[in-house]
PDB file of N, CA and C in Angstrom:
ATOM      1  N   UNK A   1       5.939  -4.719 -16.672  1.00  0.00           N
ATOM      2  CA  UNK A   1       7.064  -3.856 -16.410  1.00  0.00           C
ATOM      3  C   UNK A   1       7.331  -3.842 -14.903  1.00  0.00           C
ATOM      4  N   UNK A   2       9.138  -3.769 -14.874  1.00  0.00           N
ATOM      5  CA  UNK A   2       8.462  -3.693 -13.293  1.00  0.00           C
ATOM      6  C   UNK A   2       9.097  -2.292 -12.851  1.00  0.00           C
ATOM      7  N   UNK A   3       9.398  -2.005 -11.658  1.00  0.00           N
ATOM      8  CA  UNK A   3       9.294  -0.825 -10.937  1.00  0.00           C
ATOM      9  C   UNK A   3       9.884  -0.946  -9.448  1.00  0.00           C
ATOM     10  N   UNK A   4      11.393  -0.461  -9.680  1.00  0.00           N
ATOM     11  CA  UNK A   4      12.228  -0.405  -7.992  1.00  0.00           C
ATOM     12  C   UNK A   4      12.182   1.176  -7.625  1.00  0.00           C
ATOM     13  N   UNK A   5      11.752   1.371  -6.781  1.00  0.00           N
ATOM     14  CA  UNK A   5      11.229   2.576  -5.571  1.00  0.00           C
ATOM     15  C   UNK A   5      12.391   2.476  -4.732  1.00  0.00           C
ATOM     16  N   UNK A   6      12.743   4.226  -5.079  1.00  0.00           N
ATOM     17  CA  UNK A   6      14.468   4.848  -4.575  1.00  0.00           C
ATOM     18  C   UNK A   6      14.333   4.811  -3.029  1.00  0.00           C
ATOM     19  N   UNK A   7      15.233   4.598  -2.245  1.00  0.00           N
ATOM     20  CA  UNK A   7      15.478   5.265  -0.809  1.00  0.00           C
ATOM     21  C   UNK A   7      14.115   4.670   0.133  1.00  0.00           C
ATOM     22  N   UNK A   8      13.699   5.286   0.709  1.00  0.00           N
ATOM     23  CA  UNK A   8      12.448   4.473   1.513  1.00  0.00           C
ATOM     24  C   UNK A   8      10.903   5.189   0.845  1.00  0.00           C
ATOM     25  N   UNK A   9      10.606   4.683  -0.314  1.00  0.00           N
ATOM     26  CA  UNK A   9       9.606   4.915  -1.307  1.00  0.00           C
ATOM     27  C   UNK A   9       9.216   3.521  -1.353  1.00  0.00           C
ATOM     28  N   UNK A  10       8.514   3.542  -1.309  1.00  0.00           N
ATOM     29  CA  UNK A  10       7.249   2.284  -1.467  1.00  0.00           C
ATOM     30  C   UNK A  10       6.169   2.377  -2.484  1.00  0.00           C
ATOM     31  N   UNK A  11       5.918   1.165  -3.328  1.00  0.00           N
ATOM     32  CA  UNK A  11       4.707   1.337  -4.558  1.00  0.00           C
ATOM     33  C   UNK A  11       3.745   0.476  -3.484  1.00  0.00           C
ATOM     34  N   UNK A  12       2.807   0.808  -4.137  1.00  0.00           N
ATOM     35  CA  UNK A  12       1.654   0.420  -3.344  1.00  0.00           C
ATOM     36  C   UNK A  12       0.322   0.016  -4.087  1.00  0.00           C
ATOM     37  N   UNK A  13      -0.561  -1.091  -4.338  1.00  0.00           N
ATOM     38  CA  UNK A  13      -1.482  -1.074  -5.418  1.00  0.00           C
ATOM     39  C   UNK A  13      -3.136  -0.666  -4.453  1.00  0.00           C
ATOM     40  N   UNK A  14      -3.790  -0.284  -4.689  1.00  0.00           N
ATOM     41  CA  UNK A  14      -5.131  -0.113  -3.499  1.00  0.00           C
ATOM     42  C   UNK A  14      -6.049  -1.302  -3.439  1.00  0.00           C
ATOM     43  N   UNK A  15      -6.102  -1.496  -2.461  1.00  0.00           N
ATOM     44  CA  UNK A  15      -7.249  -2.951  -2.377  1.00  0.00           C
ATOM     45  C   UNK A  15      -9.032  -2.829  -2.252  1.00  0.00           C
ATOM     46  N   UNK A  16      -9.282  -2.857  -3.890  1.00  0.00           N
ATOM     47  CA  UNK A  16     -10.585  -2.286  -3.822  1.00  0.00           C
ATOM     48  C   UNK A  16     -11.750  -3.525  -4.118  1.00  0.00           C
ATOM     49  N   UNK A  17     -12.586  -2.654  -3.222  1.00  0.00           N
ATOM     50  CA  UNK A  17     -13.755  -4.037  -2.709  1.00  0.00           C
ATOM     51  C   UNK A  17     -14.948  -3.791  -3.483  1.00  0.00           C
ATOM     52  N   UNK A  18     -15.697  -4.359  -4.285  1.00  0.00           N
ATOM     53  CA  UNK A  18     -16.664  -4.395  -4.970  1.00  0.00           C
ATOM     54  C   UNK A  18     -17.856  -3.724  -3.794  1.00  0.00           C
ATOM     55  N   UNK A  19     -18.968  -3.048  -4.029  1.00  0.00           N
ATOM     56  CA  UNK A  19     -19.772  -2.471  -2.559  1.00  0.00           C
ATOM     57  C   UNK A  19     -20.882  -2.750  -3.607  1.00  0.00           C
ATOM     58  N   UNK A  20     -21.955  -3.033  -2.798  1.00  0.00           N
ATOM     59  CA  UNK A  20     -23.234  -3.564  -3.333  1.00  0.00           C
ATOM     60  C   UNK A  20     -24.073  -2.907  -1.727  1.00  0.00           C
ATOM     61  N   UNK A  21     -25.332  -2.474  -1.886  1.00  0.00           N
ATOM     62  CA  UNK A  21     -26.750  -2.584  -1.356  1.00  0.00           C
ATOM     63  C   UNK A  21     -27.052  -3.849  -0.854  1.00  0.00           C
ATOM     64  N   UNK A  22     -27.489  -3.819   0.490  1.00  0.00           N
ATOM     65  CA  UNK A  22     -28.272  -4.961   0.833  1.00  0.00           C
ATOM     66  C   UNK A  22     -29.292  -5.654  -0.130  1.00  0.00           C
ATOM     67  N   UNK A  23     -30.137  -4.689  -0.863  1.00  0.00           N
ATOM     68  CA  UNK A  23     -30.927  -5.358  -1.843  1.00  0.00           C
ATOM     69  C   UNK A  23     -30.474  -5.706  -3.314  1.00  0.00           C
ATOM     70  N   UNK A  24     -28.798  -5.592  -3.129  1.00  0.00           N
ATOM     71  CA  UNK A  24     -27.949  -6.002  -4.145  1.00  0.00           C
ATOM     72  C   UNK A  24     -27.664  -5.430  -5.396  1.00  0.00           C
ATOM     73  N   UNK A  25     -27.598  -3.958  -5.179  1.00  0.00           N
ATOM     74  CA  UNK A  25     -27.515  -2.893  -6.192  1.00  0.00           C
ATOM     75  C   UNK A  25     -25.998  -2.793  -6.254  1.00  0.00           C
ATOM     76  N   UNK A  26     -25.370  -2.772  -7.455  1.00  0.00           N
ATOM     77  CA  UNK A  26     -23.995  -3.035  -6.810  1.00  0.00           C
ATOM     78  C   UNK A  26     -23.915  -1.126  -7.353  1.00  0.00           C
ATOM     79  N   UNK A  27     -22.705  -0.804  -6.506  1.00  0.00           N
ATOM     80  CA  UNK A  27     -22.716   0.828  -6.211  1.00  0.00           C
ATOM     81  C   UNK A  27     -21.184   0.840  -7.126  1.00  0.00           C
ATOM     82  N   UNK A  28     -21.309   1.813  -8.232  1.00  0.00           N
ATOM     83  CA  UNK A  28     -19.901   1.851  -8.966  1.00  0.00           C
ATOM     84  C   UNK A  28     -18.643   2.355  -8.196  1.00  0.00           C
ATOM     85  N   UNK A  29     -17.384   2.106  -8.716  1.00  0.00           N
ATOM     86  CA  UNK A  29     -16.381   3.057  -8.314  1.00  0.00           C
ATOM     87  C   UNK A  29     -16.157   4.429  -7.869  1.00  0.00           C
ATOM     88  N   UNK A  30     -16.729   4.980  -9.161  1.00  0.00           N
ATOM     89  CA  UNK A  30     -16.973   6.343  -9.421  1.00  0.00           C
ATOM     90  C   UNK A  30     -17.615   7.013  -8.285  1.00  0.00           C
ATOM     91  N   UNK A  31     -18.878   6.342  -7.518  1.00  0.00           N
ATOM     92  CA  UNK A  31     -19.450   6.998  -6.245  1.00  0.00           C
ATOM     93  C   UNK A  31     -19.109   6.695  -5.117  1.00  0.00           C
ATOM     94  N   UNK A  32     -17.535   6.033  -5.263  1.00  0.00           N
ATOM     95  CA  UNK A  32     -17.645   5.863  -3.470  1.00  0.00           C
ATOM     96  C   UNK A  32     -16.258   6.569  -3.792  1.00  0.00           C
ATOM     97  N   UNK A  33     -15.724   6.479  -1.913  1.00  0.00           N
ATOM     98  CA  UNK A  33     -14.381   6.984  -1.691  1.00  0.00           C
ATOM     99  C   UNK A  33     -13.427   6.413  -2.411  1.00  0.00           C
ATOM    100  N   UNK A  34     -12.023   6.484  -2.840  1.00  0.00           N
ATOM    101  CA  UNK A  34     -10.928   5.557  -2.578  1.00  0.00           C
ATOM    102  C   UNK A  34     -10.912   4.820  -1.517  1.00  0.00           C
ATOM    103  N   UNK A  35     -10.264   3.245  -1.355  1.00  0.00           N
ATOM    104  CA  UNK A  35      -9.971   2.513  -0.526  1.00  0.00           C
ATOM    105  C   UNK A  35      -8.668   3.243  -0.031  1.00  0.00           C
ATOM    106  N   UNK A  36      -8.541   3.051   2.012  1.00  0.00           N
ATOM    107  CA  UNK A  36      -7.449   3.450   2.134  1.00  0.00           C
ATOM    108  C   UNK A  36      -6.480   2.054   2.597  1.00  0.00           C
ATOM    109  N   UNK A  37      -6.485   1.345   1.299  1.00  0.00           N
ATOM    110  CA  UNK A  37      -5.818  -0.086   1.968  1.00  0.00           C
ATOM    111  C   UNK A  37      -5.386  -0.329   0.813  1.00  0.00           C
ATOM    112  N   UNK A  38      -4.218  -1.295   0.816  1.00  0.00           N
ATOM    113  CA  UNK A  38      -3.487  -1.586  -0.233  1.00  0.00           C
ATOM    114  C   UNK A  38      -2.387  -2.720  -0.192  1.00  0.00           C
ATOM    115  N   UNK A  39      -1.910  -3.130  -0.931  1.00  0.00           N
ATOM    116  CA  UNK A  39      -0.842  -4.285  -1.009  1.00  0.00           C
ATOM    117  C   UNK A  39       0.285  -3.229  -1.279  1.00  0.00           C
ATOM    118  N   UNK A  40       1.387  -4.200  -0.705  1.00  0.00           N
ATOM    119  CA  UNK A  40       3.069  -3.363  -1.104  1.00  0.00           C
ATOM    120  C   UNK A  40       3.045  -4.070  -2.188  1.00  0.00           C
ATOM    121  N   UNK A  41       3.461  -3.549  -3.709  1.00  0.00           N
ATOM    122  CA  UNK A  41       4.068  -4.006  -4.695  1.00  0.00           C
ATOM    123  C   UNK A  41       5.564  -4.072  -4.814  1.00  0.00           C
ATOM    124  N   UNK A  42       6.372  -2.953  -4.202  1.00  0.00           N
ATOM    125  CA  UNK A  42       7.532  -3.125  -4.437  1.00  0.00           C
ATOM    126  C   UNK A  42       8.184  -2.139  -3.224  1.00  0.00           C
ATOM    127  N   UNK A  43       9.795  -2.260  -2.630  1.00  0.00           N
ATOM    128  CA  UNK A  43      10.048  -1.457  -1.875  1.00  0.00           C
ATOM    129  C   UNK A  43      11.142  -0.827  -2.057  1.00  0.00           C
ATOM    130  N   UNK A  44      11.943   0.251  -1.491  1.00  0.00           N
ATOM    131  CA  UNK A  44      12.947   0.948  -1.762  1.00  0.00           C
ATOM    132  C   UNK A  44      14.276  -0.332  -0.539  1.00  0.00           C
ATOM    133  N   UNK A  45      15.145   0.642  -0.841  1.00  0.00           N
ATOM    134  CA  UNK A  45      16.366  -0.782   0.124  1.00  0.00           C
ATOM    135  C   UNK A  45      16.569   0.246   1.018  1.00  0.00           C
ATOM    136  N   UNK A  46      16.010   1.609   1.710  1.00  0.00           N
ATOM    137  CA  UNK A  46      15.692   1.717   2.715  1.00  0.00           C
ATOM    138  C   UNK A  46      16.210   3.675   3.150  1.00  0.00           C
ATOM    139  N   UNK A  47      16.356   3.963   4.212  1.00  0.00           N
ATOM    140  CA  UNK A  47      16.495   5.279   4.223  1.00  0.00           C
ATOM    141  C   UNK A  47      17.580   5.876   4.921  1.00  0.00           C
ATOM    142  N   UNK A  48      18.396   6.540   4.240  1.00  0.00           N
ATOM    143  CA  UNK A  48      19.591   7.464   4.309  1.00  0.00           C
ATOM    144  C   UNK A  48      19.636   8.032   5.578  1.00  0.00           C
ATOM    145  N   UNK A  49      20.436   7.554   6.499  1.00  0.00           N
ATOM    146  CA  UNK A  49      20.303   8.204   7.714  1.00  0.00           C
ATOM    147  C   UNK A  49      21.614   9.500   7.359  1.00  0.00           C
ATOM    148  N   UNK A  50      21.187   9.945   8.591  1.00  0.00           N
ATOM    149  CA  UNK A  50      22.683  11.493   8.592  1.00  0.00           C
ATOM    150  C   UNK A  50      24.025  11.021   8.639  1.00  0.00           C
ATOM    151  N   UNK A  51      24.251   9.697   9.105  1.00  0.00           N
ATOM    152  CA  UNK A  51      25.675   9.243   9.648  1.00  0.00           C
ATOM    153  C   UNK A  51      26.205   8.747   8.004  1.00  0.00           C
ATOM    154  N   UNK A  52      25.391   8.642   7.043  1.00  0.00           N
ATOM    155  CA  UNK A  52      25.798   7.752   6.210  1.00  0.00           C
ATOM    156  C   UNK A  52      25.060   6.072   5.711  1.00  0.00           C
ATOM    157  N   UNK A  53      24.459   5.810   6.968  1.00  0.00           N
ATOM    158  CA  UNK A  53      24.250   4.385   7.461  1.00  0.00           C
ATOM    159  C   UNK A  53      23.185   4.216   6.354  1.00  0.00           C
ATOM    160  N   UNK A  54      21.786   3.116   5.760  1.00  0.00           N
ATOM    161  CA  UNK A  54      20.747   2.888   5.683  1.00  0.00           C
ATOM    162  C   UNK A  54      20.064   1.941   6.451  1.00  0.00           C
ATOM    163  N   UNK A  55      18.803   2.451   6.991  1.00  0.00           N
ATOM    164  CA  UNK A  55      17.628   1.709   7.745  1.00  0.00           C
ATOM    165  C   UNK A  55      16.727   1.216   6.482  1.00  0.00           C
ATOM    166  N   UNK A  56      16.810   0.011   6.878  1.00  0.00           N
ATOM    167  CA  UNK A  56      16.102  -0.848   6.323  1.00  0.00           C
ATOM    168  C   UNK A  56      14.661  -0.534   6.337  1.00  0.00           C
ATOM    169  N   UNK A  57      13.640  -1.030   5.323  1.00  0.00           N
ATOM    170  CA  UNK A  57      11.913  -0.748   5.493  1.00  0.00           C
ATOM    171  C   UNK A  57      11.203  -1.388   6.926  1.00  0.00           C
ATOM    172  N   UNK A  58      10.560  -0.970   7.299  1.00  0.00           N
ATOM    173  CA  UNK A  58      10.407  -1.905   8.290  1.00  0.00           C
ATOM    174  C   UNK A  58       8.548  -2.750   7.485  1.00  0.00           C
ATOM    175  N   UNK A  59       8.395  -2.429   6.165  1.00  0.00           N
ATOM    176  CA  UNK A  59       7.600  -3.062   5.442  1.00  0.00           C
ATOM    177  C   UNK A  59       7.871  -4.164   4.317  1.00  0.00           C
ATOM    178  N   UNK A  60       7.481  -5.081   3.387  1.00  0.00           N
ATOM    179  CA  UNK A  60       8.048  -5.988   2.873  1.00  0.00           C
ATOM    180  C   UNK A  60       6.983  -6.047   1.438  1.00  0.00           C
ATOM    181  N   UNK A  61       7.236  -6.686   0.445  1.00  0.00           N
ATOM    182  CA  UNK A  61       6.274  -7.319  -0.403  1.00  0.00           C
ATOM    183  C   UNK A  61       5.353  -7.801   0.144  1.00  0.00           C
ATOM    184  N   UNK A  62       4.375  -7.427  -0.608  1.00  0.00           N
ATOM    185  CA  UNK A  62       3.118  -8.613   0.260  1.00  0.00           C
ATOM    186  C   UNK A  62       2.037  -8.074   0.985  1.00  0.00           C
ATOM    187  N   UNK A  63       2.973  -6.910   2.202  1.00  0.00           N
ATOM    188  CA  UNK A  63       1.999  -6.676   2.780  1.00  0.00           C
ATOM    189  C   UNK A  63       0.812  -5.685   2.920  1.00  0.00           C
ATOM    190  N   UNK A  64      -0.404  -6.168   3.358  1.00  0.00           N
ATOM    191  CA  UNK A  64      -1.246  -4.773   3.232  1.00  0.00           C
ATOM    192  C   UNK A  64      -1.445  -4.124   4.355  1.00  0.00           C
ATOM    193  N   UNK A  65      -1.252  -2.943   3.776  1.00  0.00           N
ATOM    194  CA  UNK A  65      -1.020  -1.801   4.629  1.00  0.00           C
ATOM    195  C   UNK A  65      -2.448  -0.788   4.736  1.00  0.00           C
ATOM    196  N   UNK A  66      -2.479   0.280   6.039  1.00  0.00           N
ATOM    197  CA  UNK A  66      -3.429   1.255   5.802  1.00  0.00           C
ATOM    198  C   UNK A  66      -2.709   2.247   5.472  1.00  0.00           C
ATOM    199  N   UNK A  67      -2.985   3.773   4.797  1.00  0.00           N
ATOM    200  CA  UNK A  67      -2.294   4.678   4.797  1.00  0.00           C
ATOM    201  C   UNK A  67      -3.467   5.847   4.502  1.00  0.00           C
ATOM    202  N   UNK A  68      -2.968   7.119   4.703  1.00  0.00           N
ATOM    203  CA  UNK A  68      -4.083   8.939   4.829  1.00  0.00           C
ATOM    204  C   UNK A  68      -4.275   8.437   3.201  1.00  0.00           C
ATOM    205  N   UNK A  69      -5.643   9.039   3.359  1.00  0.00           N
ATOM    206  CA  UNK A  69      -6.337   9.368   2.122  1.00  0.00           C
ATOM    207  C   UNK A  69      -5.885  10.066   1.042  1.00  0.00           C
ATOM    208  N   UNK A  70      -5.020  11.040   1.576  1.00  0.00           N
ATOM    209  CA  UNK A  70      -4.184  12.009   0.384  1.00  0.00           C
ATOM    210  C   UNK A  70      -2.938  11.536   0.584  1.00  0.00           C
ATOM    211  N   UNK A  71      -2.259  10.238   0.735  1.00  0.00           N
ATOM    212  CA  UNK A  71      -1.188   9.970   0.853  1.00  0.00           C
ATOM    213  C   UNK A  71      -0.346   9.290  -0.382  1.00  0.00           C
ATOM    214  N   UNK A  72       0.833   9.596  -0.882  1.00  0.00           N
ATOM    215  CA  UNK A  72       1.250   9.403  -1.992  1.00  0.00           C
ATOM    216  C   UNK A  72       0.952   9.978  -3.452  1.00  0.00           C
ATOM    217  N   UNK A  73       1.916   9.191  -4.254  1.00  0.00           N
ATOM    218  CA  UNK A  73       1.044  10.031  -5.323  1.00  0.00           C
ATOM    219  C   UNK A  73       1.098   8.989  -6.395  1.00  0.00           C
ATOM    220  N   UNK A  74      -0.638   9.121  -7.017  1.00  0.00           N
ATOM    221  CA  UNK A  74      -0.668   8.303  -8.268  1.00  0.00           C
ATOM    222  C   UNK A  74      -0.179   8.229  -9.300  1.00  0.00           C
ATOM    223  N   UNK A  75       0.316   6.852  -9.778  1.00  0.00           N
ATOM    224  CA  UNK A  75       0.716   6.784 -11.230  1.00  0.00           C
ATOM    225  C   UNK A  75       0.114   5.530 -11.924  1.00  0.00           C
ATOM    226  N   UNK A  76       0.146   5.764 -13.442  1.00  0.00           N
ATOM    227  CA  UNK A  76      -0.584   4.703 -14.207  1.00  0.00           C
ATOM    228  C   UNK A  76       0.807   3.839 -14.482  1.00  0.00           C
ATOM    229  N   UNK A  77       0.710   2.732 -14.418  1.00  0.00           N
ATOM    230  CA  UNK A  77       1.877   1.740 -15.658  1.00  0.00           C
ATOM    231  C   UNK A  77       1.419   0.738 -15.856  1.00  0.00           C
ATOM    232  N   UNK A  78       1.123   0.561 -17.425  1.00  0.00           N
ATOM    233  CA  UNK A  78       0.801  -0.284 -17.688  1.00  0.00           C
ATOM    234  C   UNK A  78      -0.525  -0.888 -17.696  1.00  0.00           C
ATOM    235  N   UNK A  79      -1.515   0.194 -17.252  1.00  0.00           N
ATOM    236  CA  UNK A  79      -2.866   0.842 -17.497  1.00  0.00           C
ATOM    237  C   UNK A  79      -3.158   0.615 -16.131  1.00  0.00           C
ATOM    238  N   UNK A  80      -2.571   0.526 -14.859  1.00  0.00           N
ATOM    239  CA  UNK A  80      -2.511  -0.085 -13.400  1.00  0.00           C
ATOM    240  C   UNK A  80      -2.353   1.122 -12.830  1.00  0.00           C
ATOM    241  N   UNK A  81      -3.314   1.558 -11.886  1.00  0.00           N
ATOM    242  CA  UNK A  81      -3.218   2.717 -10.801  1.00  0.00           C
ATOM    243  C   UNK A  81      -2.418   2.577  -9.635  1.00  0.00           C
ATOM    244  N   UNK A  82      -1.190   3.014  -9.736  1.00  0.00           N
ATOM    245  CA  UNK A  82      -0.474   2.656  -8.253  1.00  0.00           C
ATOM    246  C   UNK A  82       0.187   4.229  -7.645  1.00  0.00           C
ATOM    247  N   UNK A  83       0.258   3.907  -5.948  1.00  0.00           N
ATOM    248  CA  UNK A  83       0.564   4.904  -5.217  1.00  0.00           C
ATOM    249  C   UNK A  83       1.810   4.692  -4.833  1.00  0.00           C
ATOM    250  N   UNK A  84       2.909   5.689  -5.318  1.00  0.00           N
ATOM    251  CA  UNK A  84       4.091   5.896  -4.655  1.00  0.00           C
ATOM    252  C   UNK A  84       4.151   6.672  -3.459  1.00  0.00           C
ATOM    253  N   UNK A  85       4.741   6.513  -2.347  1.00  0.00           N
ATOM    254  CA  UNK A  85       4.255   6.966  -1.223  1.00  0.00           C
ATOM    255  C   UNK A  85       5.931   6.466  -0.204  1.00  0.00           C
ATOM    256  N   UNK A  86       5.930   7.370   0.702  1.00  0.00           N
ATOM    257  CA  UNK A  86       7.006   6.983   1.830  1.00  0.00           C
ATOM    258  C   UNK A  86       6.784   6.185   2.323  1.00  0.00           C
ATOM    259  N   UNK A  87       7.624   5.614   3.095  1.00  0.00           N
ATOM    260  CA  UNK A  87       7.205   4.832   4.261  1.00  0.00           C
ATOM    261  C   UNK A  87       6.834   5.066   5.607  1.00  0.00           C
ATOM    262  N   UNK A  88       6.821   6.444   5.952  1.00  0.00           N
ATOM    263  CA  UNK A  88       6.455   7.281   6.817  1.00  0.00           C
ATOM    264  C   UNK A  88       5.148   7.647   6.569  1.00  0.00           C
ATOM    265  N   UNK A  89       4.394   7.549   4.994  1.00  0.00           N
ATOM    266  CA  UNK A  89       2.595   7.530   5.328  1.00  0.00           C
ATOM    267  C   UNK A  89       1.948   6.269   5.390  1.00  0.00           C
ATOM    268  N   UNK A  90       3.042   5.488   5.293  1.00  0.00           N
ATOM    269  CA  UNK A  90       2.126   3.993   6.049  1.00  0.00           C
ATOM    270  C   UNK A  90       1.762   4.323   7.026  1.00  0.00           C
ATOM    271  N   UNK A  91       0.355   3.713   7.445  1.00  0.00           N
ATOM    272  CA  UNK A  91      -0.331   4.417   9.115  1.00  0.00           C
ATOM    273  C   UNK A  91       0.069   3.055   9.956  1.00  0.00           C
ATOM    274  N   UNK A  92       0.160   1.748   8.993  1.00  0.00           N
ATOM    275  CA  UNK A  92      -0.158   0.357   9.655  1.00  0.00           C
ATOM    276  C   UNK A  92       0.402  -0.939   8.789  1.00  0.00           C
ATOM    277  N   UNK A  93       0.249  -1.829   9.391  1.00  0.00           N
ATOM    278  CA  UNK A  93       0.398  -3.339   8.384  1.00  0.00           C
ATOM    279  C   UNK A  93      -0.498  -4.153   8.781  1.00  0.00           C
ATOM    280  N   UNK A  94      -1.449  -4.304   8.191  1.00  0.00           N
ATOM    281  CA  UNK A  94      -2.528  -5.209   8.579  1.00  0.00           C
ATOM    282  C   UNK A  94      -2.411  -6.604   8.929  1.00  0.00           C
ATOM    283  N   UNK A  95      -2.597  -7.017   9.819  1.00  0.00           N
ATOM    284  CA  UNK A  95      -2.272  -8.388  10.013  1.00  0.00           C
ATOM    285  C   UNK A  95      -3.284  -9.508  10.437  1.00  0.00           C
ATOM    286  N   UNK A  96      -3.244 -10.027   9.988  1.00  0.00           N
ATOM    287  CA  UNK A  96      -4.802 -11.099   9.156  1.00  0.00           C
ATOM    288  C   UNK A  96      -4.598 -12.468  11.068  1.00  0.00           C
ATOM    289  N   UNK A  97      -5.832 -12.781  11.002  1.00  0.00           N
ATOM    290  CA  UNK A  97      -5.634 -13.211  12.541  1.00  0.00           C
ATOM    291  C   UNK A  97      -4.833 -15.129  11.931  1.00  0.00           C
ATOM    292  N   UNK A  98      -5.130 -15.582  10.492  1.00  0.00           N
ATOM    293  CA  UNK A  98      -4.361 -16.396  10.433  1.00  0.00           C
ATOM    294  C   UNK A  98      -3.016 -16.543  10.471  1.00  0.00           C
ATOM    295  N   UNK A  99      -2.186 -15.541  10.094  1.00  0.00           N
ATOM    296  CA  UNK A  99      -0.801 -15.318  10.407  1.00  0.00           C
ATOM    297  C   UNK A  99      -0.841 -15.190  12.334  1.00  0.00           C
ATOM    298  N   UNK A 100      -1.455 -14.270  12.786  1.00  0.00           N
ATOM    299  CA  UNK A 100      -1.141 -14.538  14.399  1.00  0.00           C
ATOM    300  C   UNK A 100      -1.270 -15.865  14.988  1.00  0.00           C
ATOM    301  N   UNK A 101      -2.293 -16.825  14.283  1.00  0.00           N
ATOM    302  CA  UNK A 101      -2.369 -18.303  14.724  1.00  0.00           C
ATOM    303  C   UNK A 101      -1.416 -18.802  14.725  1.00  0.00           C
ATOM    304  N   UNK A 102      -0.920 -18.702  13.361  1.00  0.00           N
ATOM    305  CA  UNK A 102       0.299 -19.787  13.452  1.00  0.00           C
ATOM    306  C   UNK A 102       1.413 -19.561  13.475  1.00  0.00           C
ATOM    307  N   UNK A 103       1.956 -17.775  14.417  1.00  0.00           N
ATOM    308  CA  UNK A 103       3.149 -17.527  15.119  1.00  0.00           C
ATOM    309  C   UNK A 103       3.109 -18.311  16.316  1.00  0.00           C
ATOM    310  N   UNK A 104       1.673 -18.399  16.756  1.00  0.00           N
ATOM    311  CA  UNK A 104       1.649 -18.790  18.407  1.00  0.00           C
ATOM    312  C   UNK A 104       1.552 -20.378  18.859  1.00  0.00           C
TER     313      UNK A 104
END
């Protein structure tokens, strides 16, 4: 199914990392935090200024982002945990040092 996010709303999926013990105990879901990192799944076409105008996302498909721990809000679809959230609790866009290589 898919899913278009109104005005500057952003879906977001969380990017969760398997955590294991040095002596290789792997540690469940259930006992650790939420990850505060995530992929954009989908984006809004951007935000309603006062004049009338819209500003574009300044985020895209694709990218992973950081965002606050209590930021957004969860929904299931399709048995998939995703965070709807502004684009104003994005904290960041992570940017992987292979993409900076091969701007430069």
């Amino acid at each position: 199914m898919k899913i278009r996010p109104l005005y500057d709303r952003v879906i977001v999926k969380r990017i969760e990392k398997q955590r294991q013990t040095a002596s290789g105990i792997v540690i469940p879901d259930s006992a650790t935090e939420k990850p505060e990192q995530g992929e954009v799944l989908a984006v809004g076409h951007g935000r309603a200024l006062a004049d009338g105008s819209v500003r574009p996302l300044a985020v895209k498909v694709g990218d992973a982002v950081l965002f606050g721990k209590y930021a957004g809000q969860t929904v299931k679809l399709d048995g998939e945990e995703l965070l709807v959230m502004r684009e104003e609790d994005i904290l960041g866009v992570i940017e992987h040092a292979a993409t900076n290589a091969k701007a430069a």
